[in-house]
Protein backbone atom coordinates (compact mmCIF):
# COMPACT_ATOMS: atom_id res chain seq x y z
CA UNK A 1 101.01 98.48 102.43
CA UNK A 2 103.15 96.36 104.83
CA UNK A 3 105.90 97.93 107.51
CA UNK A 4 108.04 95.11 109.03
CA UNK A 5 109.47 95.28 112.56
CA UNK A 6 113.25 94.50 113.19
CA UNK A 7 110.95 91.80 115.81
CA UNK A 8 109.52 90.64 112.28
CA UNK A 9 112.52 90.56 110.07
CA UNK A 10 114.27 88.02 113.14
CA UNK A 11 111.18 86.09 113.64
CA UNK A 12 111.37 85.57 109.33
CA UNK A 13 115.38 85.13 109.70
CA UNK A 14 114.59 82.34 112.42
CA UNK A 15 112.29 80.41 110.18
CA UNK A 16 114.44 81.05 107.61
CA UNK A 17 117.75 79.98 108.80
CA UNK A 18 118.64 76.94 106.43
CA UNK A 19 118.24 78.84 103.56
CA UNK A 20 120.87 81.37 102.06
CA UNK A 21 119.05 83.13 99.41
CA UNK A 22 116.75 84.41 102.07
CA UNK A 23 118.87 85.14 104.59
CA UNK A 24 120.74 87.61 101.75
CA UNK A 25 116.97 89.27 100.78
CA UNK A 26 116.82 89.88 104.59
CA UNK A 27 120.15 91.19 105.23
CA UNK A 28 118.87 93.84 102.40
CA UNK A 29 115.39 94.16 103.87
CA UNK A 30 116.16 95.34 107.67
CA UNK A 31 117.85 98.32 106.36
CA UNK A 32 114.26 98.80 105.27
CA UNK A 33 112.43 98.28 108.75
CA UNK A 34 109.65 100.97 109.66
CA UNK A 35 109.17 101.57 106.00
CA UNK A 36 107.26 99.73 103.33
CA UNK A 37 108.27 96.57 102.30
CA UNK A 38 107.37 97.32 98.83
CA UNK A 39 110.61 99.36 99.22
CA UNK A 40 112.69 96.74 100.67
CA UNK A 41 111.30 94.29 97.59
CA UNK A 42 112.79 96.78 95.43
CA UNK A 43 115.78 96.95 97.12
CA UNK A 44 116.27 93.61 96.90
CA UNK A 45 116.08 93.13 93.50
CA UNK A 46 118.26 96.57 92.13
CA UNK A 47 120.93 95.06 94.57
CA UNK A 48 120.47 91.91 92.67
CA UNK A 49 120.41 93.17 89.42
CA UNK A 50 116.76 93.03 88.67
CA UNK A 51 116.87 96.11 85.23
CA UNK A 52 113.31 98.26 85.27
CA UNK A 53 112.73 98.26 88.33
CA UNK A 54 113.02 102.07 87.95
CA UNK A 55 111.10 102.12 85.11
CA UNK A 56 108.13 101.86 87.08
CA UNK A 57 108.21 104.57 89.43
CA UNK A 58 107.44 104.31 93.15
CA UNK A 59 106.03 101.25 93.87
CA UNK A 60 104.57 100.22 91.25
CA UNK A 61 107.11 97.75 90.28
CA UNK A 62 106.42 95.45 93.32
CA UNK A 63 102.51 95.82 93.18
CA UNK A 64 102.66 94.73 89.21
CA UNK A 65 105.05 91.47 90.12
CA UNK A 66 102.62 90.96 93.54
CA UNK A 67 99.61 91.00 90.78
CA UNK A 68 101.68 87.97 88.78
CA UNK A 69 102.34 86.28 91.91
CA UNK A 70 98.52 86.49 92.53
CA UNK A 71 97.61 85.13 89.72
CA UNK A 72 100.00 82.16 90.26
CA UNK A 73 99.50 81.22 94.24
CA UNK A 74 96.00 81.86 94.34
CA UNK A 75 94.98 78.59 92.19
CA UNK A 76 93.20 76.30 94.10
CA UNK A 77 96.13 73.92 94.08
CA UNK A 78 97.84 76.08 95.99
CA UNK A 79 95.24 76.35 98.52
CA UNK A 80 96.94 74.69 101.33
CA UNK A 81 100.58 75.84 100.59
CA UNK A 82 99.17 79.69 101.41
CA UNK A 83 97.93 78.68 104.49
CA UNK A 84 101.48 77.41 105.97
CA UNK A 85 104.12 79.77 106.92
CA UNK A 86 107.06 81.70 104.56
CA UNK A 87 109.21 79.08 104.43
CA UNK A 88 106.65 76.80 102.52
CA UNK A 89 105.79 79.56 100.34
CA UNK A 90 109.23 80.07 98.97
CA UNK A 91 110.22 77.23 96.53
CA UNK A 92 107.31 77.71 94.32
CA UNK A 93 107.75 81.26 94.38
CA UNK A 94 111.25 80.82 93.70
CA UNK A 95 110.54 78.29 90.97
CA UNK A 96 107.68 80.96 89.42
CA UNK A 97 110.05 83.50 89.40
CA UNK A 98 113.06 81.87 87.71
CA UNK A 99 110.21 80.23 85.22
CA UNK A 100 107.30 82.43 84.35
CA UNK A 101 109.11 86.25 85.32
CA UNK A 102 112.82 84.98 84.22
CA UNK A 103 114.84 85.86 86.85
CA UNK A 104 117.83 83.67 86.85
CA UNK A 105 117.69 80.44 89.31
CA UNK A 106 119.90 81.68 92.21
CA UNK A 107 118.41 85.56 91.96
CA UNK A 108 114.62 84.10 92.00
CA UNK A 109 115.19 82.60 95.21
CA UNK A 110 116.01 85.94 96.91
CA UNK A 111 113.92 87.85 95.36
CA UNK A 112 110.77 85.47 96.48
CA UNK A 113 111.56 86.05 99.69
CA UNK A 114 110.01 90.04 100.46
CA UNK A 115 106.95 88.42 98.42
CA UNK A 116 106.57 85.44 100.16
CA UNK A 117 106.76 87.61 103.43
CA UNK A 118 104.14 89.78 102.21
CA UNK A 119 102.03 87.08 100.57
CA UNK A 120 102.15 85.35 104.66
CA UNK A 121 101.31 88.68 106.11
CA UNK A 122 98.39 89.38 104.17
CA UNK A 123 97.26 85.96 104.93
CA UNK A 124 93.70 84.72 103.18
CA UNK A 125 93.23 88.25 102.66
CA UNK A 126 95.89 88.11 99.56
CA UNK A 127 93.90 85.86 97.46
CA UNK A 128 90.45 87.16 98.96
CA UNK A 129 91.61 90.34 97.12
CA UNK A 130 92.04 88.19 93.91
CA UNK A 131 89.03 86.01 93.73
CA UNK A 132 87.14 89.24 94.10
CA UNK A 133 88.47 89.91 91.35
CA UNK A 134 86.42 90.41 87.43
């Protein structure tokens, strides 16, 4: 699993400056450095509301909506959006997550943001994992 730096949470809040809904996912998310960001993701969305995330226990939660966010940014169209930095990454996130998971509009924004980081960490490795995949 991933462990941000308070170095990586400014680097992301730099990039991410012009845009609100991940500025509040960060604010959330650097109480969180040193430890998995699979915890900060589920910070982020019982602060926001998000109901079962308990219900899964652990981390589980955050691996199962990774696995759906897999599924949806590893198509080939999305080939050259993975290879660009967070902030490109977002909006369809955002829009995957208010459409396909239905997290309301302003609350899908924030919560793409911890999988959008992770998704840029993991780099071609993310969807290596998936195409590996049966």
């Amino acid at each position: 699993m991933i462990v941000l730096t308070s170095e990586q949470i400014a680097q992301y809040r730099s990039e991410l400056a012009n845009n609100l809904d991940a500025l509040a996912a960060l604010d959330i998310m650097e109480e969180y450095v040193g430890e998995k960001l699979a915890d900060a993701a589920q910070a982020v969305a019982m602060e926001n509301g998000i109901e079962g995330v308990m219900d899964f226990g652990g981390t589980d939660w955050f691996s199962e909506k990774l696995d759906k966010c897999r599924q949806f940014i590893c198509q080939p169209k999305y080939q050259d959006l993975r290879q660009k930095y967070v902030p490109g990454i977002l909006p369809p996130l955002t829009d995957f997550f208010a459409g396909s998971v239905g997290f309301p509009p302003g609350i899908a924004g924030i919560i793409a943001t911890p999988f959008a980081i992770y998704i840029a960490e993991e780099g071609e490795k993310f969807c290596q994992n998936f195409n590996s995949s049966p």
